[in-house]
PDB file of N, CA and C in Angstrom:
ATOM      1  N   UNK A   1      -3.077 -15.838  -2.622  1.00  0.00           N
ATOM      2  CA  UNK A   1      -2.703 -15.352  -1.296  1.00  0.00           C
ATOM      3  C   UNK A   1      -3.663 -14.226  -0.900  1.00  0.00           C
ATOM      4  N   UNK A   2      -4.302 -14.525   0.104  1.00  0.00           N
ATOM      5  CA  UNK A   2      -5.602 -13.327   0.673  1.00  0.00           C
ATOM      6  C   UNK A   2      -4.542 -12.113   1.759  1.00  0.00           C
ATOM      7  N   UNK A   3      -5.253 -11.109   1.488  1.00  0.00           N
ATOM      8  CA  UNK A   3      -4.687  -9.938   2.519  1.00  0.00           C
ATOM      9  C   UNK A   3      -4.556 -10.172   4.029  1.00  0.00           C
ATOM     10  N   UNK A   4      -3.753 -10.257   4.022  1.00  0.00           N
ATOM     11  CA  UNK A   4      -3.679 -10.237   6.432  1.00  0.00           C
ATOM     12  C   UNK A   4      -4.596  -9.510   6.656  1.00  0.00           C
ATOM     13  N   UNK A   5      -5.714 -10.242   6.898  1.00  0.00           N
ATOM     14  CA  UNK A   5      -7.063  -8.879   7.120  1.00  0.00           C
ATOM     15  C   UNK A   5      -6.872  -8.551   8.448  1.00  0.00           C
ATOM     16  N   UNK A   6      -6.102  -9.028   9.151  1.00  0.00           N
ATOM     17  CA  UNK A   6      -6.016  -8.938  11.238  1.00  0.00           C
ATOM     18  C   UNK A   6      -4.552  -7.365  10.978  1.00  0.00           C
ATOM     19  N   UNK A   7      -3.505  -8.327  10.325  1.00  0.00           N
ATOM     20  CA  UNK A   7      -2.429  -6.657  10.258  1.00  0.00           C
ATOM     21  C   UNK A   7      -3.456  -5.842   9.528  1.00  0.00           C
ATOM     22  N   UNK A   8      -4.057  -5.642   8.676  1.00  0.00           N
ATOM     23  CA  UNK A   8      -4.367  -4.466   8.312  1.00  0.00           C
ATOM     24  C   UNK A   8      -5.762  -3.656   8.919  1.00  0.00           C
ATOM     25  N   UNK A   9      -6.900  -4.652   9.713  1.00  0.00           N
ATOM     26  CA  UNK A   9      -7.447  -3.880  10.819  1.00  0.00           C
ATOM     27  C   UNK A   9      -6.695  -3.658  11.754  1.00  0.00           C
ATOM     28  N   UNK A  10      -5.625  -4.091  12.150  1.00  0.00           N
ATOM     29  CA  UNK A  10      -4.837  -3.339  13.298  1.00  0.00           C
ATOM     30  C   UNK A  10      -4.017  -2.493  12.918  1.00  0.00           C
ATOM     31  N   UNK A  11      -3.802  -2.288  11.399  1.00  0.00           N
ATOM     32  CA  UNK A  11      -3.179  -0.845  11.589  1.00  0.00           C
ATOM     33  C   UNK A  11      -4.352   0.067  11.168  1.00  0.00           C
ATOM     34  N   UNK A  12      -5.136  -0.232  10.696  1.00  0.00           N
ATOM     35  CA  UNK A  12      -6.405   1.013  10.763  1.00  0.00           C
ATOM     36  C   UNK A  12      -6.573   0.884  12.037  1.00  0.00           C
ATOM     37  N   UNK A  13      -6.778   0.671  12.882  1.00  0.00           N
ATOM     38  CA  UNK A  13      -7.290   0.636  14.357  1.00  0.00           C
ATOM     39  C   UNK A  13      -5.933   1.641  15.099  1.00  0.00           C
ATOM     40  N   UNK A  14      -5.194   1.540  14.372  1.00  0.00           N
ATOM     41  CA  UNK A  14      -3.545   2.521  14.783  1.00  0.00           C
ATOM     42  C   UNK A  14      -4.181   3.996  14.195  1.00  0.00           C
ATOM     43  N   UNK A  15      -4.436   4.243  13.179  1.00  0.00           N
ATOM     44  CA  UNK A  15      -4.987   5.091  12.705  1.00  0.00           C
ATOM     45  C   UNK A  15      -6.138   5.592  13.305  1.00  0.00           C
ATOM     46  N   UNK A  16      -7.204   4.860  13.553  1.00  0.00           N
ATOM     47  CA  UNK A  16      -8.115   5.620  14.156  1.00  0.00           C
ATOM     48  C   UNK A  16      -7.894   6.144  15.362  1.00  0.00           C
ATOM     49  N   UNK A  17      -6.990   5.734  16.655  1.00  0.00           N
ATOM     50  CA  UNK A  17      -6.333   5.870  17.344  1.00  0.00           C
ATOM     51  C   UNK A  17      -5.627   7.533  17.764  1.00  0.00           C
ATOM     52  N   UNK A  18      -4.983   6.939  16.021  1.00  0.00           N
ATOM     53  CA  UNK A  18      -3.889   8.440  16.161  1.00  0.00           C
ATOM     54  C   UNK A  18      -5.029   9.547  15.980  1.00  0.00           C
ATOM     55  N   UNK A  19      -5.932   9.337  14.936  1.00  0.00           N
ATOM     56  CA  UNK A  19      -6.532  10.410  14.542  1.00  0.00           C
ATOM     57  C   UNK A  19      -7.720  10.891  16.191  1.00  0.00           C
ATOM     58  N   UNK A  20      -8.050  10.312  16.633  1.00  0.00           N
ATOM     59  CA  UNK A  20      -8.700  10.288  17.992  1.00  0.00           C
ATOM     60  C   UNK A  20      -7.710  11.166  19.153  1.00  0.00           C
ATOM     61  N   UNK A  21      -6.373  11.206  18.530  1.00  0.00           N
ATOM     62  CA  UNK A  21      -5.810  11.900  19.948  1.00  0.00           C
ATOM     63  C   UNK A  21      -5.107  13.234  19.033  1.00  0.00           C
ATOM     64  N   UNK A  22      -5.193  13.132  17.934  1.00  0.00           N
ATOM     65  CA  UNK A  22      -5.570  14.383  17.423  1.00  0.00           C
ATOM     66  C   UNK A  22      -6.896  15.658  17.196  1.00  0.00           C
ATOM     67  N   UNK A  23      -7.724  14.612  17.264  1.00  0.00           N
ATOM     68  CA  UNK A  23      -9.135  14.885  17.922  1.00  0.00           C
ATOM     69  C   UNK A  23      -8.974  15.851  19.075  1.00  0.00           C
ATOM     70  N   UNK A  24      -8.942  15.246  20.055  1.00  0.00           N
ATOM     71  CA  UNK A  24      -8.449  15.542  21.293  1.00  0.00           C
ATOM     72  C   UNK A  24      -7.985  16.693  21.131  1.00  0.00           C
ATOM     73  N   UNK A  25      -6.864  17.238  20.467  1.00  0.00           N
ATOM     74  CA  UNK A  25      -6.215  17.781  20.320  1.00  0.00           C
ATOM     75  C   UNK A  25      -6.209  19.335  20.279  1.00  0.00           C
ATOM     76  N   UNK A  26      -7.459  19.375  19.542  1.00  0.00           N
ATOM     77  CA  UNK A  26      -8.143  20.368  19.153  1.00  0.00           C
ATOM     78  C   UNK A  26      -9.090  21.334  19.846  1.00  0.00           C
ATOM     79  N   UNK A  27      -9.037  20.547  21.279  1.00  0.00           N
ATOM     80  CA  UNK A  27     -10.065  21.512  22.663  1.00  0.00           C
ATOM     81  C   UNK A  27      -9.245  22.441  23.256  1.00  0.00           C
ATOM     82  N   UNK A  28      -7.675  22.543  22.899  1.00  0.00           N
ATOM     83  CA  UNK A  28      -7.101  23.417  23.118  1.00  0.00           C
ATOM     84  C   UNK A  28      -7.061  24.884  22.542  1.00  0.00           C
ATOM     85  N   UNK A  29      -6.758  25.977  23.280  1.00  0.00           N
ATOM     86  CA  UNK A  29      -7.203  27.469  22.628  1.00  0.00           C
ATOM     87  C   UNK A  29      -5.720  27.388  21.570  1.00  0.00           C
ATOM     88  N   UNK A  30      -5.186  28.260  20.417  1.00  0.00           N
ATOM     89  CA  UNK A  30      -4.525  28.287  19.826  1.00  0.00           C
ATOM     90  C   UNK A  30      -3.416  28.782  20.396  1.00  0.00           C
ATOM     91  N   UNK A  31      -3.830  29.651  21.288  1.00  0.00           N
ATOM     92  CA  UNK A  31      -2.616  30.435  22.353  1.00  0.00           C
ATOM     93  C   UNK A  31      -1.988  29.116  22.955  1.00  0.00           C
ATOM     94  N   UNK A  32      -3.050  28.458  23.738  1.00  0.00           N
ATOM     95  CA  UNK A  32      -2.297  27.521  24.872  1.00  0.00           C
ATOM     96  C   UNK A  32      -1.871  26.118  23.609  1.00  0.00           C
ATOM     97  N   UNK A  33      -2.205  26.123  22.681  1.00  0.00           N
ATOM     98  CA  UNK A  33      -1.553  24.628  21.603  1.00  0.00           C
ATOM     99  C   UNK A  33       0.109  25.512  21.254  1.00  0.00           C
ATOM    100  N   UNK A  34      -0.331  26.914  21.179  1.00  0.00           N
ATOM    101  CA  UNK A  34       1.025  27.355  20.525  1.00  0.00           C
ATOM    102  C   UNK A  34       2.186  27.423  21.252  1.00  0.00           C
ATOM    103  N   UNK A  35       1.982  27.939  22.825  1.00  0.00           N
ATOM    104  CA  UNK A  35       2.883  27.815  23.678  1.00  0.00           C
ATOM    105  C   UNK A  35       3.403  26.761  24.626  1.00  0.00           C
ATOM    106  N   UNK A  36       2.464  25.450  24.288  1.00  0.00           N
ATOM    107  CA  UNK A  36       2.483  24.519  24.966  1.00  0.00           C
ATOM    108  C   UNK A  36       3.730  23.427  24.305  1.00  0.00           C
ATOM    109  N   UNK A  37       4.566  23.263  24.461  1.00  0.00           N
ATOM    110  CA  UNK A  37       5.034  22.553  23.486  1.00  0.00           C
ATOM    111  C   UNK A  37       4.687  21.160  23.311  1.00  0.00           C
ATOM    112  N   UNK A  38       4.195  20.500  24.304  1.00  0.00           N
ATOM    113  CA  UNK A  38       3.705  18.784  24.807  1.00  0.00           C
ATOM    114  C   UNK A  38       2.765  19.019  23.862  1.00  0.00           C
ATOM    115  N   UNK A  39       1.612  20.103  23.527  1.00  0.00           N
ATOM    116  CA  UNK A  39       0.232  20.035  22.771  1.00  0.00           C
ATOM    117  C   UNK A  39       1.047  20.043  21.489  1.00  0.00           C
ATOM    118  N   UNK A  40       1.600  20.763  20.970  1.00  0.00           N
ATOM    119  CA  UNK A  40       2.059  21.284  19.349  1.00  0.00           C
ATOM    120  C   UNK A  40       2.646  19.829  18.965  1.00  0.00           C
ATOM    121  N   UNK A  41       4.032  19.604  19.663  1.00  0.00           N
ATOM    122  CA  UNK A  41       4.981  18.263  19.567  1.00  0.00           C
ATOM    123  C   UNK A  41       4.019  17.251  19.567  1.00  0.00           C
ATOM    124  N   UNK A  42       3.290  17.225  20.285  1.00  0.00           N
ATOM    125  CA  UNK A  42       2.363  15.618  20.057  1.00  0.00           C
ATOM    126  C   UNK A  42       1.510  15.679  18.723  1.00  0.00           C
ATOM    127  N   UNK A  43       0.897  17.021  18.636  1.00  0.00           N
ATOM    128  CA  UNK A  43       0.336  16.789  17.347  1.00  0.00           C
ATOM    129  C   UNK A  43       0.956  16.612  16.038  1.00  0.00           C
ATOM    130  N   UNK A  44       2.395  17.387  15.829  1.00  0.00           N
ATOM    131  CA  UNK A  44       2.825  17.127  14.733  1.00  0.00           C
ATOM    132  C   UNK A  44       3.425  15.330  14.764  1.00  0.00           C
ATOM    133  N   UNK A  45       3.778  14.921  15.492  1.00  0.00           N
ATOM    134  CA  UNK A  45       4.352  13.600  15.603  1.00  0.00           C
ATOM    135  C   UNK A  45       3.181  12.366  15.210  1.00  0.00           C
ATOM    136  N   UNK A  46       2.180  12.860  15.770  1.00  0.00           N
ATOM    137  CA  UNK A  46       0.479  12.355  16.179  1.00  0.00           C
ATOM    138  C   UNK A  46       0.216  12.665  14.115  1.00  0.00           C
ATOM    139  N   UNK A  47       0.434  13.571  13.664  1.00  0.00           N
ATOM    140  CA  UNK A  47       0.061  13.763  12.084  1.00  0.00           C
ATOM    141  C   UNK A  47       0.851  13.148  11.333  1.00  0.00           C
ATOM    142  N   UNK A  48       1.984  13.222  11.634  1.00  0.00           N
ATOM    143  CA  UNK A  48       3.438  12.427  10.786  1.00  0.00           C
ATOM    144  C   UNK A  48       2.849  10.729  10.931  1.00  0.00           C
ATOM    145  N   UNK A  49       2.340  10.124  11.793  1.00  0.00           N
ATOM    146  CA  UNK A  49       2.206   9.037  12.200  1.00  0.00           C
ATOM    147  C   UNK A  49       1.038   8.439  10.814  1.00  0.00           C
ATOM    148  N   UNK A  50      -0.175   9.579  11.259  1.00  0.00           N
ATOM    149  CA  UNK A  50      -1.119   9.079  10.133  1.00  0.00           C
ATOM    150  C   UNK A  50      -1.070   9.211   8.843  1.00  0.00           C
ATOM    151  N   UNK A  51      -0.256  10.328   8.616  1.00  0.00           N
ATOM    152  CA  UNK A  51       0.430  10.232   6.878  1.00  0.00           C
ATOM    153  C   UNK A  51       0.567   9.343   6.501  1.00  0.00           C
ATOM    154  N   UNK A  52       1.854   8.622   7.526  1.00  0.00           N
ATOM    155  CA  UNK A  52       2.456   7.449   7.281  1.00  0.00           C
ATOM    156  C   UNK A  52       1.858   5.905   7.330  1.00  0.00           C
ATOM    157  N   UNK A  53       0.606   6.131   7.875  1.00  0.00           N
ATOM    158  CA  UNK A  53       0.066   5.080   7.888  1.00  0.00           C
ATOM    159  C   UNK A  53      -0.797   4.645   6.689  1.00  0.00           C
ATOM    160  N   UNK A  54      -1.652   5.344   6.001  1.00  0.00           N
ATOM    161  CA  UNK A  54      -2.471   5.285   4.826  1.00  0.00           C
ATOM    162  C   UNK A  54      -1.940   4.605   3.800  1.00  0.00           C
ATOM    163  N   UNK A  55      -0.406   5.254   3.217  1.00  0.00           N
ATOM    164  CA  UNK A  55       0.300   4.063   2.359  1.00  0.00           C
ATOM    165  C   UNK A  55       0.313   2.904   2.648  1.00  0.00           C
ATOM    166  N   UNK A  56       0.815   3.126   3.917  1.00  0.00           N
ATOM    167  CA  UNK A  56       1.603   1.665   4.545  1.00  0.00           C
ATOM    168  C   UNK A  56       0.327   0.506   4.551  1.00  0.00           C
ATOM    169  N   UNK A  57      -0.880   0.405   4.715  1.00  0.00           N
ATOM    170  CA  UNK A  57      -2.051  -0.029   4.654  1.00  0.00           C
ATOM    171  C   UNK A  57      -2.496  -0.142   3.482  1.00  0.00           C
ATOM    172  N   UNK A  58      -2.486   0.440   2.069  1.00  0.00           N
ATOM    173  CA  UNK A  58      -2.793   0.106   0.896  1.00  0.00           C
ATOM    174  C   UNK A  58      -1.321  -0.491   0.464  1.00  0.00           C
ATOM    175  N   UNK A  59      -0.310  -0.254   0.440  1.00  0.00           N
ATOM    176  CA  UNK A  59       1.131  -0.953   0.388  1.00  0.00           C
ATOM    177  C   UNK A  59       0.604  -2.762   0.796  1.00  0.00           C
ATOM    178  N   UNK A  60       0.383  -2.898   1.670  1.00  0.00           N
ATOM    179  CA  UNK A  60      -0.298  -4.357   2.003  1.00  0.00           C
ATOM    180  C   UNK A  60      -1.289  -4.772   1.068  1.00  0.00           C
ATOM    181  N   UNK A  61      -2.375  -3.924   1.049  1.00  0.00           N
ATOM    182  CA  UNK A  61      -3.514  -4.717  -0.238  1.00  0.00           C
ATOM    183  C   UNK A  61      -2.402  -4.551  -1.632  1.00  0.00           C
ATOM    184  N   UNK A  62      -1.674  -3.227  -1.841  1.00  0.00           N
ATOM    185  CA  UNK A  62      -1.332  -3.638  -3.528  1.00  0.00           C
ATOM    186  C   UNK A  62       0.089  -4.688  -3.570  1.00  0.00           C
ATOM    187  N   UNK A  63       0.513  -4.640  -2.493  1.00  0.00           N
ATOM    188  CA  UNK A  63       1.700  -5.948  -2.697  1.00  0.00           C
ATOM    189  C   UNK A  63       0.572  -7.441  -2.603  1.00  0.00           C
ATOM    190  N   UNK A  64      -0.193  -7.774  -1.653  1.00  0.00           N
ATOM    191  CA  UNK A  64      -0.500  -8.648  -1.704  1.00  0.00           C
ATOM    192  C   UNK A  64      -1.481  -9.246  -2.908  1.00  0.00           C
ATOM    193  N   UNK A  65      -1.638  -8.441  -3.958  1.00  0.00           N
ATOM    194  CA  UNK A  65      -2.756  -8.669  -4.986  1.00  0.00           C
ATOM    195  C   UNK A  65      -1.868  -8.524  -6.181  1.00  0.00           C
ATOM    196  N   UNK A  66      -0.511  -8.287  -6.554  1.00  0.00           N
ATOM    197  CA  UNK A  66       0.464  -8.056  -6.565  1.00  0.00           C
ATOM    198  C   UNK A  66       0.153  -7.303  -8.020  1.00  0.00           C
ATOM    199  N   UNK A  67      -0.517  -5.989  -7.578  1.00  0.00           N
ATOM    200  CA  UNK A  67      -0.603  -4.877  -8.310  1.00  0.00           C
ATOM    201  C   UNK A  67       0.891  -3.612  -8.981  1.00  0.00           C
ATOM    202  N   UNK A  68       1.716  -3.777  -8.374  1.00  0.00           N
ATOM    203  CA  UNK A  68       3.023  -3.392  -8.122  1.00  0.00           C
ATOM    204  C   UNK A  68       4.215  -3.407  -7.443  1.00  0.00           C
ATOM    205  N   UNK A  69       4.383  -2.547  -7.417  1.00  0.00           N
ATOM    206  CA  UNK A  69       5.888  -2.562  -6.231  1.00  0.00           C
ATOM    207  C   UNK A  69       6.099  -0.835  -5.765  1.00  0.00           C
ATOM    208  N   UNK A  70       5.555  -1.166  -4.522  1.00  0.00           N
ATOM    209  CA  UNK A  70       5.688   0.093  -3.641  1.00  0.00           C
ATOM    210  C   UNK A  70       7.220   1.080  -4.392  1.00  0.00           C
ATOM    211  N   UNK A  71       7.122   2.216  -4.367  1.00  0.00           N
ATOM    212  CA  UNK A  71       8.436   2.966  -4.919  1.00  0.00           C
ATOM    213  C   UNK A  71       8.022   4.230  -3.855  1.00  0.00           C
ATOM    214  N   UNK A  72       9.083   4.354  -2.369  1.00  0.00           N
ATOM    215  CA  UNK A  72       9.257   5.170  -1.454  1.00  0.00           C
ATOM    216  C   UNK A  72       7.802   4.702  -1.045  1.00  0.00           C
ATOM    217  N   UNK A  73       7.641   5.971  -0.169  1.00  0.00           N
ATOM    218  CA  UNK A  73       5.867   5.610   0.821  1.00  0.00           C
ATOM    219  C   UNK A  73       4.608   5.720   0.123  1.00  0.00           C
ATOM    220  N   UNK A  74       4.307   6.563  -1.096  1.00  0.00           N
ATOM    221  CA  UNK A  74       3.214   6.544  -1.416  1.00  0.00           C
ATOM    222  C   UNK A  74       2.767   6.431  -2.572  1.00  0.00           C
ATOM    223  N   UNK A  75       3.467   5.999  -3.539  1.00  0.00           N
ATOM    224  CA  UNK A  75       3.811   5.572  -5.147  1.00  0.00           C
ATOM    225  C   UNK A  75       4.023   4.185  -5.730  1.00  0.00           C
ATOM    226  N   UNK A  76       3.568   3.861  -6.711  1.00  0.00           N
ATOM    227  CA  UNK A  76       3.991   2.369  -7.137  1.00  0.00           C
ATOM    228  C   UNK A  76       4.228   2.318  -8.635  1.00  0.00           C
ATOM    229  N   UNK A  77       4.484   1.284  -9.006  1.00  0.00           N
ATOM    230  CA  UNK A  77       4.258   1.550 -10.290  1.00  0.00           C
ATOM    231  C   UNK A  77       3.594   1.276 -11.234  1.00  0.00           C
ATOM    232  N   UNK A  78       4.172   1.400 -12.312  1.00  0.00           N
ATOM    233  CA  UNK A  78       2.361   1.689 -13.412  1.00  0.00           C
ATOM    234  C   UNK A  78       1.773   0.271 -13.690  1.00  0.00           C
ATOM    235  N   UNK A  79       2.672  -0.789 -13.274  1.00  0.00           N
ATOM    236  CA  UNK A  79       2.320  -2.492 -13.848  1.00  0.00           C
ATOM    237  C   UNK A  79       0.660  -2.203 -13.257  1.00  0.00           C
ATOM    238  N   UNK A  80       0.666  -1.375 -11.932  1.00  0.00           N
ATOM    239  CA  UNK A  80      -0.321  -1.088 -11.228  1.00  0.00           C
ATOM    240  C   UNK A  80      -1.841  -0.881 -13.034  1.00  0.00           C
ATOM    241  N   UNK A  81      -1.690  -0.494 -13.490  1.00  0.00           N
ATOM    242  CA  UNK A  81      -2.441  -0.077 -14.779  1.00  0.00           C
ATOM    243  C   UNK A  81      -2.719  -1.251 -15.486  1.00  0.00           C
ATOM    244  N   UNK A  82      -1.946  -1.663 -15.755  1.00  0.00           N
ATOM    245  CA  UNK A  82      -1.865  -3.141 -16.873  1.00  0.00           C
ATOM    246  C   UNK A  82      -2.880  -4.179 -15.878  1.00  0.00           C
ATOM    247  N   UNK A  83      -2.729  -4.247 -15.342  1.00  0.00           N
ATOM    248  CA  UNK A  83      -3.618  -5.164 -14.249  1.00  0.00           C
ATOM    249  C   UNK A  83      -5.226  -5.029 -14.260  1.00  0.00           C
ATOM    250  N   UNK A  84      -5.941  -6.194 -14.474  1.00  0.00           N
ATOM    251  CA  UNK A  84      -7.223  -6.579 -14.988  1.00  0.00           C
ATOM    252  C   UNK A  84      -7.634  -5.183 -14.090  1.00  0.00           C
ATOM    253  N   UNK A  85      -9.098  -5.323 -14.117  1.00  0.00           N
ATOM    254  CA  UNK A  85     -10.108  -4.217 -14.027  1.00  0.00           C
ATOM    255  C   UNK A  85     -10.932  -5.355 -12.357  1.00  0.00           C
ATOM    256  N   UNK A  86     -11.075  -6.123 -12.607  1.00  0.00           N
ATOM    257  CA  UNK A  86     -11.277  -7.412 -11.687  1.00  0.00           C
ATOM    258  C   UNK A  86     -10.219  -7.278 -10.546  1.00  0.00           C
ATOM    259  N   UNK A  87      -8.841  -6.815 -10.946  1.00  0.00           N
ATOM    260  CA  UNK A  87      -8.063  -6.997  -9.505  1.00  0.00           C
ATOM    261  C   UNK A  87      -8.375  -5.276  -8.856  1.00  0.00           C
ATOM    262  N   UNK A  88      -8.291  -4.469  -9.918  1.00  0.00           N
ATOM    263  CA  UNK A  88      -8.327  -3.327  -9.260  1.00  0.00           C
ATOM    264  C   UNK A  88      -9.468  -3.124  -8.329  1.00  0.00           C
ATOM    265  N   UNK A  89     -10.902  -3.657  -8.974  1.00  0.00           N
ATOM    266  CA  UNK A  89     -11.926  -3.629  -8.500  1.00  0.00           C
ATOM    267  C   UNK A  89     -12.378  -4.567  -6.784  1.00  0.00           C
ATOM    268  N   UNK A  90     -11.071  -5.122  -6.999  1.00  0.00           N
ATOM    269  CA  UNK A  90     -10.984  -6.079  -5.758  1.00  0.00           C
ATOM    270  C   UNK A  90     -10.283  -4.924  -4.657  1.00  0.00           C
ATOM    271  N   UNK A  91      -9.612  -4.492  -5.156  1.00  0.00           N
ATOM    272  CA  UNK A  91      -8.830  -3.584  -4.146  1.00  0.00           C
ATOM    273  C   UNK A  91      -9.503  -2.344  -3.463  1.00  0.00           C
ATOM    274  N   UNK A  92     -10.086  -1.927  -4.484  1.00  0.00           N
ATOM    275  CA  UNK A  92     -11.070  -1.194  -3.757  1.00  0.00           C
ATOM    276  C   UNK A  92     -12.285  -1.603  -3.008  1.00  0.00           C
ATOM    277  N   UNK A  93     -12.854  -2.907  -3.242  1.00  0.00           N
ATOM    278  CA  UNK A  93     -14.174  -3.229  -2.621  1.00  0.00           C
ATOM    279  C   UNK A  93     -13.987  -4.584  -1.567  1.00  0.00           C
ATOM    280  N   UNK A  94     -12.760  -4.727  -1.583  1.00  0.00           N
ATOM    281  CA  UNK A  94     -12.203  -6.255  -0.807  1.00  0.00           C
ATOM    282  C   UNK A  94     -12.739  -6.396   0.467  1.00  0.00           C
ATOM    283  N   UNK A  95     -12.795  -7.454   0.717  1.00  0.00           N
ATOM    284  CA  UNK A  95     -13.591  -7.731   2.249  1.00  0.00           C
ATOM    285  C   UNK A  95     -12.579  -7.120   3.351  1.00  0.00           C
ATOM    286  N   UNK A  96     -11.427  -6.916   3.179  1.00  0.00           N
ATOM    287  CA  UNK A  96     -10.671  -6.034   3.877  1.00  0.00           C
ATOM    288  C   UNK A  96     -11.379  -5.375   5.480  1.00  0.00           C
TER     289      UNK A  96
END
């Protein structure tokens, strides 16, 4: 079974996204991000988003190569270890 290479450029493409309007984000003076609440609130929501996305995107390559089993958002487990040197090496260099 090959990786959904389309879901997982579209959630990097979510990511680059978020990180782009966090970008943005940053032409503001610290005074006007601090008192602004639309600037502050979007960014923390805008950061929570991309946290959450990084697992969720390797969660897809290590379920689908079936390196482990996701445990909460950013942990798996150790079967992750026992697993050839060939799959790991796939995961990191995959046509992804």
């Amino acid at each position: 079974m090959m990786v959904q290479t389309e879901v997982v450029r579209k959630s990097i493409k979510r990511l680059e996204e978020t990180l782009a309007i966090l970008k943005h984000l940053r032409k503001y003076s610290l005074v006007s991000f601090i008192t602004t609440p639309r600037y502050s609130g979007s960014a923390e929501q805008f950061h929570l988003i991309a946290i959450e996305a990084k697992p969720k995107i390797g969660g897809y390559i290590i379920a689908d190569l079936r390196l482990g089993r996701l445990i909460g958002s950013a942990t798996f487990q150790p079967s992750l270890l026992r697993r050839s040197t060939s799959q790991v090496n796939y995961a990191r260099n995959g046509s992804v």
